[in-house]
Structures are given as structure tokens and as C-alpha cells.
Protein backbone atom coordinates (compact mmCIF):
# COMPACT_ATOMS: atom_id res chain seq x y z
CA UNK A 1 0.00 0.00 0.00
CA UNK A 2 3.16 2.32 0.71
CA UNK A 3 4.04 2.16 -2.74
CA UNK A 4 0.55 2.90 -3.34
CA UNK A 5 1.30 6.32 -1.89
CA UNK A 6 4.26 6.98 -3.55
CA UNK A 7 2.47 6.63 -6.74
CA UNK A 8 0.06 9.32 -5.83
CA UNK A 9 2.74 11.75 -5.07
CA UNK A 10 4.73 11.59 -8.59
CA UNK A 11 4.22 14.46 -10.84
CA UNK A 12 2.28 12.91 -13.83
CA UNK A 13 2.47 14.04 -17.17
CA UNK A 14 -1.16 12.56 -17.95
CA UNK A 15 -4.34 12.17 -15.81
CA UNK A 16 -4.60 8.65 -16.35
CA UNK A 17 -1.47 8.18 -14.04
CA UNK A 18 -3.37 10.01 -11.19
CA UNK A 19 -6.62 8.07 -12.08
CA UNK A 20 -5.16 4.81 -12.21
CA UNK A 21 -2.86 5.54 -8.50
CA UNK A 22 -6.53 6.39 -7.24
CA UNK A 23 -8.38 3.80 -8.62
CA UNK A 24 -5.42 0.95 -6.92
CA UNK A 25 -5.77 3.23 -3.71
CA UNK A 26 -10.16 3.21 -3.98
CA UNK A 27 -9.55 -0.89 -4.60
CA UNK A 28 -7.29 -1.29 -1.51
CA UNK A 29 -10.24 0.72 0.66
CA UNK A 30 -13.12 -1.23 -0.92
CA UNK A 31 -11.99 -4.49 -0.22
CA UNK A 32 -10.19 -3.54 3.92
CA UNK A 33 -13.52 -1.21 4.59
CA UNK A 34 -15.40 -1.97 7.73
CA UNK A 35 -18.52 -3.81 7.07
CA UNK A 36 -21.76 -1.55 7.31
CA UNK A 37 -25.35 -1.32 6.14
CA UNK A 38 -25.02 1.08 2.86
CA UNK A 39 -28.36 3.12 1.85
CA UNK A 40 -29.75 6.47 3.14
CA UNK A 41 -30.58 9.31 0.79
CA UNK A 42 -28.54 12.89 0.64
CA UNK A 43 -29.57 14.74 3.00
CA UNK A 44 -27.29 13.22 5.69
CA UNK A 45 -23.33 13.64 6.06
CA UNK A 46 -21.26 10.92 4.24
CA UNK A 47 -23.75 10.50 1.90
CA UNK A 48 -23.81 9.98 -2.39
CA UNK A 49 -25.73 9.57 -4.95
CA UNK A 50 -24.61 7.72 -7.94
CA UNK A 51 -26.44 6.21 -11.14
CA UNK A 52 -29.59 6.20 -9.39
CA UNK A 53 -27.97 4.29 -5.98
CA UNK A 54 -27.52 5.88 -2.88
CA UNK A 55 -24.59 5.58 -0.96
CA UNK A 56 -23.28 6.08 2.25
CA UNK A 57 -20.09 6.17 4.00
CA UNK A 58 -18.66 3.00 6.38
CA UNK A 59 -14.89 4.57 6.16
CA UNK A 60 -13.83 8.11 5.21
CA UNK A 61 -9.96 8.24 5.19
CA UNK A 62 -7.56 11.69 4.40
CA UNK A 63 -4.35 10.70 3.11
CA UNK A 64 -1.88 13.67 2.15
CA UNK A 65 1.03 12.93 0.30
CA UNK A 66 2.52 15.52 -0.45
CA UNK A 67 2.04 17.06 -3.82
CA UNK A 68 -1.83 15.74 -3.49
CA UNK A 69 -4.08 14.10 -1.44
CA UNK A 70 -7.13 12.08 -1.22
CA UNK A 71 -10.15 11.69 0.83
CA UNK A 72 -10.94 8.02 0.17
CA UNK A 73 -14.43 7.06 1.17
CA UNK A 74 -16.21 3.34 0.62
CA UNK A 75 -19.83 2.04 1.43
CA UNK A 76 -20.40 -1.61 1.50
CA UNK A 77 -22.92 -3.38 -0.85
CA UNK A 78 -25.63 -5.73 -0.02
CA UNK A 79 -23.18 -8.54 -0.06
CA UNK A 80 -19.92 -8.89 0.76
CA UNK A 81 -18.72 -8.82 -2.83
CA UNK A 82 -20.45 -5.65 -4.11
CA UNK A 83 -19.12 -2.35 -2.69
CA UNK A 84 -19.03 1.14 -3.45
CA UNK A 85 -15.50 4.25 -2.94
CA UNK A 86 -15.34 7.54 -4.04
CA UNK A 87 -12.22 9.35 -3.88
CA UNK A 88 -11.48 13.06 -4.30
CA UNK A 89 -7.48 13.86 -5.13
CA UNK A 90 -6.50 17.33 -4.71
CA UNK A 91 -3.54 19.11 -6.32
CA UNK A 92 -2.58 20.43 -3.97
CA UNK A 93 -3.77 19.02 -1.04
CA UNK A 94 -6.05 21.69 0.77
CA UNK A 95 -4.53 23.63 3.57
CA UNK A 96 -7.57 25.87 4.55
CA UNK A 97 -11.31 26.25 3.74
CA UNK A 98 -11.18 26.79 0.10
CA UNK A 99 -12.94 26.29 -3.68
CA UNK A 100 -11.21 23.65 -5.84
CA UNK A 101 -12.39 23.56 -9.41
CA UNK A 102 -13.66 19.77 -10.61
CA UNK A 103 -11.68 18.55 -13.65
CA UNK A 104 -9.29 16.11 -14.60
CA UNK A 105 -6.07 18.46 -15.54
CA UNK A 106 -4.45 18.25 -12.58
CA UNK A 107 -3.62 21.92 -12.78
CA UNK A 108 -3.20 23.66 -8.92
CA UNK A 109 -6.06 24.23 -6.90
CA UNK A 110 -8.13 21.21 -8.50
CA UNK A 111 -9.99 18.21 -7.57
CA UNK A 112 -10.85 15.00 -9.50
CA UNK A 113 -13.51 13.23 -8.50
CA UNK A 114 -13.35 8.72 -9.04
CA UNK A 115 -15.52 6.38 -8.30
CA UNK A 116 -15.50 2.70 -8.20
CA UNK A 117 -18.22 -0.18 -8.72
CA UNK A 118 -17.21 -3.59 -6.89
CA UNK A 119 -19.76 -6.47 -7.96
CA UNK A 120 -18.61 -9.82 -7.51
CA UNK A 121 -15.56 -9.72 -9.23
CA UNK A 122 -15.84 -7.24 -11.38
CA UNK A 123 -14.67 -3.54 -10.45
CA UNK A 124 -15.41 -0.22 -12.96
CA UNK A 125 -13.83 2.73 -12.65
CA UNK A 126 -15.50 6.43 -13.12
CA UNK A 127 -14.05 9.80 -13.31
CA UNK A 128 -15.24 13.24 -14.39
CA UNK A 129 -14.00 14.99 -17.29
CA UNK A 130 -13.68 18.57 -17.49
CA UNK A 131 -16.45 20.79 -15.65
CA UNK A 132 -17.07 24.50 -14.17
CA UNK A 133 -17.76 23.25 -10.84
CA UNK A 134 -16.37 24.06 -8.16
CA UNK A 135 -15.74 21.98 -4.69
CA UNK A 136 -16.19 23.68 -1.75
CA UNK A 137 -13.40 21.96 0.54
CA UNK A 138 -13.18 22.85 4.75
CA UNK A 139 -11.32 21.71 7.49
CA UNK A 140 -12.98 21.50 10.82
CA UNK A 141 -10.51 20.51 13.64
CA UNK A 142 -8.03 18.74 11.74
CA UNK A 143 -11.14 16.70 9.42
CA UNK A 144 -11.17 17.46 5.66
CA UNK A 145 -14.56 17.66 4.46
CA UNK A 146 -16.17 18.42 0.59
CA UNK A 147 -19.42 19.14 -0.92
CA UNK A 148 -20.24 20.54 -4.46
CA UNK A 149 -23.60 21.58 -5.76
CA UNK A 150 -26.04 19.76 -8.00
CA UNK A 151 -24.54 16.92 -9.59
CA UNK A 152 -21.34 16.23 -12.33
CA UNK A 153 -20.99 13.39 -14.86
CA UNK A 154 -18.49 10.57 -14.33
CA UNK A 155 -17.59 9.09 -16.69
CA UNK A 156 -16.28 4.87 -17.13
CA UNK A 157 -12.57 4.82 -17.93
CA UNK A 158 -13.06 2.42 -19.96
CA UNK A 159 -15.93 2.96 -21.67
CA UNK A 160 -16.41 7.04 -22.19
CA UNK A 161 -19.96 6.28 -23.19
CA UNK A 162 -20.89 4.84 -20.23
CA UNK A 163 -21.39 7.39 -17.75
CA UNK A 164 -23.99 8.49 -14.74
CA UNK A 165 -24.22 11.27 -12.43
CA UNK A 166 -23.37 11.91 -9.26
CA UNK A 167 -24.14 14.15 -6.15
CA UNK A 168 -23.01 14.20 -2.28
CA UNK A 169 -23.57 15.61 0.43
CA UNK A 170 -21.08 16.93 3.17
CA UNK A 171 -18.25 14.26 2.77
CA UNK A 172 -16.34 14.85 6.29
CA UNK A 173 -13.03 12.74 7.30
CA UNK A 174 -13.85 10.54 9.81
């Protein structure tokens, strides 16, 4: 998982670097997340709505290292082999109440936003693309926390086509 880290921290030269680093570091949180009843709508902290499912949070993890950071957050499915993680990786990682701009450029004072589908064996990845949205991102005695109005696409890295919106509430470090 170290290594994991590293990863995350290299300069890339292409988003797909940073996707893929958060996509290994989503998998590693989906399948070590405490076990807990997913569901709940958006109106509560932790929550998320995505492709029509709602979500919420059994683990909400900050990890900064360094030149980014991510707040990793899973939900467990109905079974043990279906689960749910959203990350959000900042560049650079947030050191006050803030806006960060959603997109996938990985220019300063951004976020990207991935999600990940576990079912069975089967895990798809989502990011977004390029949006004018921007993140409102706080810290509250040491806890990172982000929200963003409405909702954004994400799209299926491998699969542009396939894509679904999604929306959260207050996601808050736990």
C-alpha cells in the first residue's frame, strides 16, 4: 500500500497516471472497509448519490502525500462482494477552507472526482471529465470535508460512453 502512496505523489504528465494511482488506492479501501449497512438518501453527512444508488459512507480516510491528497471514502454493498469508494485527489492538497475547481487536468487548486463499482468480481472505474464546478473543501478541527452543488458526470474509464451522475452531500473525514 506504501508504494501505493508513492504513486500518488509523482508528478504525472497525464491524468490517467493520477486516475489509475486512485483507482489501486479506492480498490485497496473497498476491499479492507469496515462492514456496514449502505443506503440512506442525501440529505445526511457521508452520503452519495450515484447512477440512481444511494450511498453512504462505512470509512472516510484523508491521506496527504505531499504534492496531493485524497479523501478516500467506501460504502459496502448488499453482499460482501459488491461495494461502493469515491475518492477526491487534490492538487494540492487543501490547507484551509477553500474552492477547488472539478476537472481532470491536474492543474493547482483542482480536484478529480473517481468512483469505483465492486460487484462480484468485477470492479469499474469512473471519473469526471472537465467541468465549471467548483468543490467547496473545509477543514474543521483537523477533518477534511467536501461538498459541491447539483450533480457532475463521471464518466467509465473504460468505456467514455458509459457514464452516470453523481451528487453528495457533506463528505467529512472521519
Amino acid at each position: 500500500m506504501k508504494n501505493c502512496f508513492y504513486i500518488v505523489r509523482m508528478k504525472s504528465k497525464t491524468s490517467k497516471l493520477i486516475k489509475l494511482a486512485s483507482g489501486l488506492c479506492m480498490l485497496f479501501f473497498l476491499l479492507t472497509a469496515c462492514s456496514k449497512k449502505g443506503g440512506g438518501g442525501g440529505s445526511s453527512a457521508n452520503t452519495w448519490r450515484f447512477a440512481g444508488n444511494n450511498y453512504t459512507a462505512s470509512s472516510v480516510v484523508y491521506i496527504n502525500a505531499g504534492a496531493s491528497a485524497d479523501l478516500s471514502v467506501t460504502a459496502s454493498g448488499s453482499t460482501a462482494s459488491d461495494a461502493n469508494g469515491l475518492v477526491f485527489t487534490f492538487t494540492p492538497p487543501p490547507s484551509g477552507n477553500t474552492q477547488m475547481l472539478i476537472t481532470n487536468s491536474n492543474a493547482p487548486n483542482t480536484v478529480l472526482v473517481t468512483e469505483s463499482k465492486l460487484s462480484g468480481m468485477t470492479t469499474t472505474f469512473y471519473s469526471n471529465d472537465v467541468t465549471n464546478v467548483n468543490a467547496t473543501v473545509t477543514i474543521s478541527n483537523g477533518k477534511v470535508g467536501i461538498t459541491f452543488p447539483g450533480t457532475i458526470w463521471l464518466h467509465n474509464d473504460g468505456n467514455f460512453d458509459d457514464s452516470a451522475q453523481i451528487s453528495i452531500s457533506t463528505i467529512t473525514e472521519q
